[in-house]
C-alpha atoms as a PDB file:
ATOM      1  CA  UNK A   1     -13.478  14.514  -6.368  1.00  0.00           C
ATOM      2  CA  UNK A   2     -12.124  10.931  -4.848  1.00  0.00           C
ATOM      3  CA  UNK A   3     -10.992   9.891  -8.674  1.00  0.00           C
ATOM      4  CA  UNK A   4      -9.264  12.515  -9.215  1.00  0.00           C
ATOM      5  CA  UNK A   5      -7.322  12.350  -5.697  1.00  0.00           C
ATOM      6  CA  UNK A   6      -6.466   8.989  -6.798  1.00  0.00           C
ATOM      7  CA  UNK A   7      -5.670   9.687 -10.367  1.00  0.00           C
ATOM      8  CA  UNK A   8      -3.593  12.350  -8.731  1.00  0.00           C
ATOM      9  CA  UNK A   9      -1.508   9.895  -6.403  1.00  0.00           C
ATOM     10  CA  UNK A  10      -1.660   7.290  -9.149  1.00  0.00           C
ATOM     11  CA  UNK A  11       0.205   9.721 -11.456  1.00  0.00           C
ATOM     12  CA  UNK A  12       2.784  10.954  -8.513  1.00  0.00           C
ATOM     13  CA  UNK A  13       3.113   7.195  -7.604  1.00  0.00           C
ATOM     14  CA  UNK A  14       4.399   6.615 -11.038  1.00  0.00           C
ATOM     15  CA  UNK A  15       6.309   9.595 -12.371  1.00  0.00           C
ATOM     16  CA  UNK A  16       8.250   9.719  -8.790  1.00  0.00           C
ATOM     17  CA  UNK A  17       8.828   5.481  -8.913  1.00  0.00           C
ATOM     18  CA  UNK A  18       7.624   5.268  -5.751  1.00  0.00           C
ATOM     19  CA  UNK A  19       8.180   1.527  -4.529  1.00  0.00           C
ATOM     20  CA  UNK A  20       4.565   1.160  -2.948  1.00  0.00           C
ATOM     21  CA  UNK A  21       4.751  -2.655  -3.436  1.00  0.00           C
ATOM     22  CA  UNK A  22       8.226  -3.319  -2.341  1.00  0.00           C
ATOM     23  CA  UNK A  23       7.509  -1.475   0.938  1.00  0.00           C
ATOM     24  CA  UNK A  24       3.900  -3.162   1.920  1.00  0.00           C
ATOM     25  CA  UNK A  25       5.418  -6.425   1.474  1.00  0.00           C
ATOM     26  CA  UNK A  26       8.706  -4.980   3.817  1.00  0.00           C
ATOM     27  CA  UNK A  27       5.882  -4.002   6.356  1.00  0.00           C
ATOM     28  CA  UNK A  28       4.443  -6.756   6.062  1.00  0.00           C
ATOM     29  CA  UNK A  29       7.299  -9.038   6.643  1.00  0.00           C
ATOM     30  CA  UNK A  30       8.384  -6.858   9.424  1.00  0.00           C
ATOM     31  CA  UNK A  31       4.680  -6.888  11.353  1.00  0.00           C
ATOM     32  CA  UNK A  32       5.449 -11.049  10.544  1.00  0.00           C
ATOM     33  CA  UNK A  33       1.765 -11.624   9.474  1.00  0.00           C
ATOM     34  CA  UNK A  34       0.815 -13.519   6.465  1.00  0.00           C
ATOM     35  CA  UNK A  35      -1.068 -11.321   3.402  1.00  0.00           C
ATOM     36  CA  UNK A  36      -4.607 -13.068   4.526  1.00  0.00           C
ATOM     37  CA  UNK A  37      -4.313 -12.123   7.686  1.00  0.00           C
ATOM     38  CA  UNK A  38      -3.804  -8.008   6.445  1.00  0.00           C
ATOM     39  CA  UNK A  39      -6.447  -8.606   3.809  1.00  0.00           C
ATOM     40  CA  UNK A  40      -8.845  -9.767   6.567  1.00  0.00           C
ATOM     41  CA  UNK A  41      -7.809  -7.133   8.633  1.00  0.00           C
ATOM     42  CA  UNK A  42      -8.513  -4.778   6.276  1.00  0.00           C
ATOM     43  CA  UNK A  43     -11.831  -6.290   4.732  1.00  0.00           C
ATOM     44  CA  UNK A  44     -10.221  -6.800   0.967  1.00  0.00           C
ATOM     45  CA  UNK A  45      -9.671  -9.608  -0.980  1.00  0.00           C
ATOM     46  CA  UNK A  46      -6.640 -11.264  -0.541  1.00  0.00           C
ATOM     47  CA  UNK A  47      -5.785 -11.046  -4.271  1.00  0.00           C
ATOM     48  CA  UNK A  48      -6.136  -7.499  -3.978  1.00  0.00           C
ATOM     49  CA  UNK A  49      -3.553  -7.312  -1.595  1.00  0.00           C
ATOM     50  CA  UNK A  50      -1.140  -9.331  -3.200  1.00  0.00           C
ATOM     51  CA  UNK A  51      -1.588  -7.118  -6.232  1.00  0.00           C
ATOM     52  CA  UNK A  52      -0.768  -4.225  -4.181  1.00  0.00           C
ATOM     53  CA  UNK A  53       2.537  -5.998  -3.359  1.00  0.00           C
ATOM     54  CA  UNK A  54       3.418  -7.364  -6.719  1.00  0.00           C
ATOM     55  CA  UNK A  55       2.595  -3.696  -8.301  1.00  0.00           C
ATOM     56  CA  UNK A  56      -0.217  -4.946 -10.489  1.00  0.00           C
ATOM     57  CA  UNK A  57      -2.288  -2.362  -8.755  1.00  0.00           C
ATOM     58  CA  UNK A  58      -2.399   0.651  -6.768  1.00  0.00           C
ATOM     59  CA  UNK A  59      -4.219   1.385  -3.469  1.00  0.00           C
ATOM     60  CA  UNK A  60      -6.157   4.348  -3.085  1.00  0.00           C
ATOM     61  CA  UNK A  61      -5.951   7.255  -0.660  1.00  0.00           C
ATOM     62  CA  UNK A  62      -8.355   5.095   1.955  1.00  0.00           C
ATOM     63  CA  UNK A  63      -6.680   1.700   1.557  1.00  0.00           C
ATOM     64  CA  UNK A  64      -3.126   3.404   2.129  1.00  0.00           C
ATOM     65  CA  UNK A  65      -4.589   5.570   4.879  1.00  0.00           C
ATOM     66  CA  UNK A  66      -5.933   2.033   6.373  1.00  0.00           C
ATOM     67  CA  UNK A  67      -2.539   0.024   5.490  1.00  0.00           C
ATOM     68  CA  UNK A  68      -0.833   3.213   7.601  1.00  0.00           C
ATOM     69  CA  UNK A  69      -2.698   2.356  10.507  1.00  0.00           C
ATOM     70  CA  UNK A  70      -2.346  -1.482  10.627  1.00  0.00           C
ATOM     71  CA  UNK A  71       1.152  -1.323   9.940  1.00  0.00           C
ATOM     72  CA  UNK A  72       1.700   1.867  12.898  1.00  0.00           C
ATOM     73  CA  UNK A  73       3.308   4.155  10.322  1.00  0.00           C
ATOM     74  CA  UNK A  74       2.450   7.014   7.860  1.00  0.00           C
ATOM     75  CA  UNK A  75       1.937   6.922   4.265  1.00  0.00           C
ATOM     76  CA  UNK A  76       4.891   8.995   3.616  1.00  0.00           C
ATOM     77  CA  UNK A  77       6.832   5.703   5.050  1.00  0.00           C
ATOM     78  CA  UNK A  78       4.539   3.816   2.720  1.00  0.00           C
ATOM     79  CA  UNK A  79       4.990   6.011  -0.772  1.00  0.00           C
ATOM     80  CA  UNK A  80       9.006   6.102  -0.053  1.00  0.00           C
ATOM     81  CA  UNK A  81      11.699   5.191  -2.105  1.00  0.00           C
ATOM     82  CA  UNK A  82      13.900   3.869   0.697  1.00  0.00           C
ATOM     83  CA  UNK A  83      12.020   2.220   3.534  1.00  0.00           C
ATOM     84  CA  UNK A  84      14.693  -0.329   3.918  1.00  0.00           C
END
């Protein structure tokens, strides 16, 4: 059931053009913490989360839900197209 949630958001994320990785790194910048200090945070590698950010790959619904939370916001701010 989990894979297909994701495939589901994976497929929204992409026919919509969702900006996912522009806005984590915006979130990031604004929170003014450095990518290792998320990806500690968050218990992932820090390659992973720079691959969120570059668009190389997509979180799933727990890693947004956890990115939400450390960055105070909801994943509807996350998954928009204009967070700036």
């Amino acid at each position: 059931m989990r894979d297909v949630v994701d495939n589901k958001i994976n497929q929204l994320m992409n026919e919509s053009g969702f900006n996912i990785a522009r806005n984590l790194k915006i979130l990031r910048k604004e929170k003014n913490v450095t990518q290792k200090e998320v990806a500690r945070h968050l218990n992932i590698d820090v390659t992973t989360l720079s691959h969120y950010e570059t668009g190389i790959r997509m979180p799933d619904i727990d890693t947004l839900i956890a990115l939400a939370r450390y960055y105070d916001t909801d994943i509807n701010r996350i998954i928009s197209n204009n967070l700036e």
